[in-house]
Protein backbone atom coordinates (compact mmCIF):
# COMPACT_ATOMS: atom_id res chain seq x y z
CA UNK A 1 0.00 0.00 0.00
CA UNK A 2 1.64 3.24 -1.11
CA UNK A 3 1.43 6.31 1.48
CA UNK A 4 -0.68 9.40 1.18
CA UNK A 5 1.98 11.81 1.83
CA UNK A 6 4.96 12.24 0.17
CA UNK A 7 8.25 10.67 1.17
CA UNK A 8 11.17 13.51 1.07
CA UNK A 9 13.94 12.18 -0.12
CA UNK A 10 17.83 13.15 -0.56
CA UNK A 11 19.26 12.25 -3.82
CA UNK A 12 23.33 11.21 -3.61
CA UNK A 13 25.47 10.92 -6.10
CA UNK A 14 29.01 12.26 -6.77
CA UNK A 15 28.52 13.17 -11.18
CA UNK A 16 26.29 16.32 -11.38
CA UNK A 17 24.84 14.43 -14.18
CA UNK A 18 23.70 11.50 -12.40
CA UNK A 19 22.28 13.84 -9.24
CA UNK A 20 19.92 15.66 -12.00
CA UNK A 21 19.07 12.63 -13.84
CA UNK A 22 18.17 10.34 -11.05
CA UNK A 23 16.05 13.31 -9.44
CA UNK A 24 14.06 14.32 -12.32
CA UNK A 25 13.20 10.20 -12.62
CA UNK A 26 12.00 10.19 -9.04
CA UNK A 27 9.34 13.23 -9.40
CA UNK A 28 8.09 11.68 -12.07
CA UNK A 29 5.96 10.04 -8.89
CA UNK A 30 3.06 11.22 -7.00
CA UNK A 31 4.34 10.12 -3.73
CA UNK A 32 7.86 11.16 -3.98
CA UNK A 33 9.59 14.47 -3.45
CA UNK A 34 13.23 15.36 -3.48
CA UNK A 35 13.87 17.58 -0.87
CA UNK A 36 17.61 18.37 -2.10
CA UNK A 37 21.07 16.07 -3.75
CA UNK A 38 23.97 15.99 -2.66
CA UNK A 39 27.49 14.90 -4.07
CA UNK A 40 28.19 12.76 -0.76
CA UNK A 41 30.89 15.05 0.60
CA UNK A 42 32.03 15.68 4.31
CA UNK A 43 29.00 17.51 5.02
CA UNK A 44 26.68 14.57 4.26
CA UNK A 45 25.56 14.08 7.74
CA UNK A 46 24.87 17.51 8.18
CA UNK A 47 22.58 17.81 4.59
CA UNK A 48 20.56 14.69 6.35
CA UNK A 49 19.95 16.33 9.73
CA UNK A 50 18.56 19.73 7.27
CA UNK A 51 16.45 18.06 5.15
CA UNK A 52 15.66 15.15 6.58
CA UNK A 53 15.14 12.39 4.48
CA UNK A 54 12.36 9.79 4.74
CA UNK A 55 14.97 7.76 2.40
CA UNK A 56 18.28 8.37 0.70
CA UNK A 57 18.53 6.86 -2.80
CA UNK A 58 22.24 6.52 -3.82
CA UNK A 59 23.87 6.07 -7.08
CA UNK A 60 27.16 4.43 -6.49
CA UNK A 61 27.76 3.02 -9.76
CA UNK A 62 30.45 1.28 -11.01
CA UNK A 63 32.71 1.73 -7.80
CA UNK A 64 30.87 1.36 -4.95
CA UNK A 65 33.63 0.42 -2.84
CA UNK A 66 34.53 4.37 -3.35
CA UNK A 67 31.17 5.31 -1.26
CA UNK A 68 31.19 2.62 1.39
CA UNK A 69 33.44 4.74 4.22
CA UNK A 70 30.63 7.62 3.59
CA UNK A 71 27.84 5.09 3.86
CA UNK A 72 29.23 3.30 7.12
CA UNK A 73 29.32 6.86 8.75
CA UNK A 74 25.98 7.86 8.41
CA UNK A 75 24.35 4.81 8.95
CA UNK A 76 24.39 5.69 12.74
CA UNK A 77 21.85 8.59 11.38
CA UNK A 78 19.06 5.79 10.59
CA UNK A 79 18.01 6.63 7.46
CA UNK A 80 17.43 3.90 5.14
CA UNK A 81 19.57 3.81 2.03
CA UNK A 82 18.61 2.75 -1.36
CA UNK A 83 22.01 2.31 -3.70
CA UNK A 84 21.56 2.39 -7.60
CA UNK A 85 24.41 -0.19 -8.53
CA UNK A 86 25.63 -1.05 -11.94
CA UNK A 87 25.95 -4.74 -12.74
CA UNK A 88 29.28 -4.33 -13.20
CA UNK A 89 29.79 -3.94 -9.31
CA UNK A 90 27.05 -6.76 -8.24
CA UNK A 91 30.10 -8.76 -6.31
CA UNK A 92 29.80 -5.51 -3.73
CA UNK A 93 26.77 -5.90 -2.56
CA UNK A 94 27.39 -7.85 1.09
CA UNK A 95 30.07 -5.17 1.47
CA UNK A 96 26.75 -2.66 0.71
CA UNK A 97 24.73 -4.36 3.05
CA UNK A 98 27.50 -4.37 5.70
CA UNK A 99 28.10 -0.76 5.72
CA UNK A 100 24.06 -0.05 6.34
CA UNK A 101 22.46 0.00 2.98
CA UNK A 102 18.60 -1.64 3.14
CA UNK A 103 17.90 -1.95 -0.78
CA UNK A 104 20.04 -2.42 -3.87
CA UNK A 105 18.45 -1.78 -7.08
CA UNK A 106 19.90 -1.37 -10.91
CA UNK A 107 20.52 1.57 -12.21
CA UNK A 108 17.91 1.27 -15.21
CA UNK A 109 15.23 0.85 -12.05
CA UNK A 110 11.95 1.84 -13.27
CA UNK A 111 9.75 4.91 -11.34
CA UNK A 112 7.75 2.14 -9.88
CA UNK A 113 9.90 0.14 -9.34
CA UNK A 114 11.90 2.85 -7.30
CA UNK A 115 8.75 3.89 -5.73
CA UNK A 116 7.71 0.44 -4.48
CA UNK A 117 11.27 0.25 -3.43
CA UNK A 118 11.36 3.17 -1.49
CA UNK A 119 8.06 2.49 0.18
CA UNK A 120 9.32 -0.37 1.31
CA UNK A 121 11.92 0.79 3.16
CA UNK A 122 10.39 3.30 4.72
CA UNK A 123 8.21 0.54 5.92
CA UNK A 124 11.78 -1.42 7.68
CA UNK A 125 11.97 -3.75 4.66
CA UNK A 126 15.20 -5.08 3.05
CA UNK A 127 14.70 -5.00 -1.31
CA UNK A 128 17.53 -6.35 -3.38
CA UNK A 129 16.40 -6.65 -6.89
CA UNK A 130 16.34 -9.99 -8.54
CA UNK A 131 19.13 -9.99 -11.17
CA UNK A 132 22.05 -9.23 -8.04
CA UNK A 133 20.03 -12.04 -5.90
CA UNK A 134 20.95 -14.55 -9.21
CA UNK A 135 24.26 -13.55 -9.60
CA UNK A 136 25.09 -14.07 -6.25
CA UNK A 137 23.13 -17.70 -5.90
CA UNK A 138 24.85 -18.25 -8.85
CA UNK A 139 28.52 -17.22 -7.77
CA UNK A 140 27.40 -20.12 -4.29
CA UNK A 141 26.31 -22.70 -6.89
CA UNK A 142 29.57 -22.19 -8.92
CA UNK A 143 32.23 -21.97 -6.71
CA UNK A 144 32.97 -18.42 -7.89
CA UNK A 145 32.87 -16.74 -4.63
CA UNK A 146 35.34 -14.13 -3.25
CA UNK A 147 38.00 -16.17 -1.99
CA UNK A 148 39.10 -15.14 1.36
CA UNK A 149 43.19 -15.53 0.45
CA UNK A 150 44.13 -11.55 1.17
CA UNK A 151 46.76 -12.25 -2.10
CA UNK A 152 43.52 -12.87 -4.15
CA UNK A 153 41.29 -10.36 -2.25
CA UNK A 154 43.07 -7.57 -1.47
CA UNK A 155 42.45 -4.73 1.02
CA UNK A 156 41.96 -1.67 0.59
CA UNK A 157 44.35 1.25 1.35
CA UNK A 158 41.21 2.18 4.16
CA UNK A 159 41.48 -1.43 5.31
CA UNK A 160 45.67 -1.80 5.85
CA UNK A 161 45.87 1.70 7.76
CA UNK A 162 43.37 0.27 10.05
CA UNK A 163 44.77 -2.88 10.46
CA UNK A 164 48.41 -1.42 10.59
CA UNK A 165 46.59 0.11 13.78
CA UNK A 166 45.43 -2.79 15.34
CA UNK A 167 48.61 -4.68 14.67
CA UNK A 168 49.73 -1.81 17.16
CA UNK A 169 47.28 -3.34 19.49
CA UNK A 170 45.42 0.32 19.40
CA UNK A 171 41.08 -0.06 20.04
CA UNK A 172 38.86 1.53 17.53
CA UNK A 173 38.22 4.74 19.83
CA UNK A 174 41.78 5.66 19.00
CA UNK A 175 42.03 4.43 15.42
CA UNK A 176 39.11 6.19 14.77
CA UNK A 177 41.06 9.67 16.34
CA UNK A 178 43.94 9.05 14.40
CA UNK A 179 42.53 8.94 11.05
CA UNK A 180 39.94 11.53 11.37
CA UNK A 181 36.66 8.88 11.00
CA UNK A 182 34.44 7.61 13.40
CA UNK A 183 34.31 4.67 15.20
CA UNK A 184 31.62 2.90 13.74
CA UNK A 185 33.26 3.45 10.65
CA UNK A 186 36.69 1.46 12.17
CA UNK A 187 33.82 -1.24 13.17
CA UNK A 188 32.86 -1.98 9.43
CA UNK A 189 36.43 -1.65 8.60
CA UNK A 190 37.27 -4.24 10.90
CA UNK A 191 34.58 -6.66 10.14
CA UNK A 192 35.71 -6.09 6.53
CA UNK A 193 39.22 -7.18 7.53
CA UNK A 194 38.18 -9.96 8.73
CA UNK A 195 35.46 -11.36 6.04
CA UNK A 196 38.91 -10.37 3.42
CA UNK A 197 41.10 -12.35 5.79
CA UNK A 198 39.32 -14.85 6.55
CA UNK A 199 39.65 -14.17 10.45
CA UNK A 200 37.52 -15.00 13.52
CA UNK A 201 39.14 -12.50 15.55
CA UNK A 202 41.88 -9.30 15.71
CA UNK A 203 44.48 -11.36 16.45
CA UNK A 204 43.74 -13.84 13.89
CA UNK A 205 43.68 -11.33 11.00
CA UNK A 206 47.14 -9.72 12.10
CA UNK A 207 48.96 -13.41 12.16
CA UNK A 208 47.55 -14.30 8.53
CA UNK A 209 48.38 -10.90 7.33
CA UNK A 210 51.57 -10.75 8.58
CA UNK A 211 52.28 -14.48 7.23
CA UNK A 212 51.03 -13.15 3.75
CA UNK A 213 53.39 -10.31 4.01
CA UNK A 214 50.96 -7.31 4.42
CA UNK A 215 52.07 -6.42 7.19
CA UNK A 216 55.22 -6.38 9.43
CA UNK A 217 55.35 -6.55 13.08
């Protein structure tokens, strides 16, 4: 059941281009209204406390692994995210989901489709649209899933600096001081470590890290 008001919403993207585009698709619909876009800067966190979003619809494209810092930070805020993801980048999307994001949909979405989407978020529902559900049953049924061998899937610059940081044996409070983020955004780094690493714990990740020769204690 759609809602009788309209659902504000704050368009993200970082191309101009894309931030007009994807806004002028969404008010094609009688129950949506953009309230404002953004180009998912620093001051992110301070557009959503202005305009307040019902929901944020994201287009992260073809590098999504470029937004997921920004994504992890505001997710604190509670305010579901929708991310418009190319196909290209469907391997991302449990690193998407990790960093707060409630629905995934292509980037060719329909207006209803987006509008049902939306709708259902607002409503504390998870959507992930069919095609990235396929690809990733069919990267299980294949054996074609990430392997967790850090020479095959390799942090990212993000990721060592943090765990160069807790191979000092620092806690997130003061990784998260020394490189300017905050500390739920060292948690999903860390839990990113060790999904890459293959690790059940700190510890664990630094030993098979330092074994592949990431790191040196």
């Amino acid at each position: 059941m759609l809602p009788t008001a309209e659902l504000r919403l704050l368009v993200v993207a970082a191309s101009s281009l894309a931030r007009a585009g994807l806004a002028a698709l969404l008010k094609q619909s009688a129950v949506l209204s953009v309230a404002a876009t953004h180009d998912g800067g620093a001051d992110l966190a301070t557009a959503i406390q202005v305009y307040r979003p019902a929901v944020i619809v994201w287009d992260v494209g073809w590098d999504p692994a470029a937004h997921l810092e920004r994504l992890a930070d505001i997710s604190d805020l509670e305010v579901p995210v929708l991310a418009m993801l190319g196909l290209e980048a469907a391997d991302t999307i449990s690193q998407l989901l990790t960093a707060g994001v409630r629905g995934v949909l292509r980037e060719d979405a329909t207006i209803d489709q987006l509008t049902t989407t939306i709708t259902a978020l607002v409503q504390g529902l998870t959507v992930i649209h069919p095609t990235f559900i396929e690809i990733a049953l069919a990267s299980v049924l294949t054996g074609t899933a990430p392997d967790p061998d850090p020479a095959i899937d390799a942090l990212t610059p993000r990721e060592r600096e943090v765990l160069n940081l807790i191979a000092e044996g620092l806690p997130n409070k003061t990784i998260a001081a020394q490189l300017g983020i905050s500390e739920h955004t060292v948690k999903f780094h860390v839990n990113a470590i060790l999904t890459k690493l293959g690790a059940q714990s700190r510890t664990e990740a630094v030993v098979r890290a330092t074994r592949a020769g990431m790191i040196a204690l």
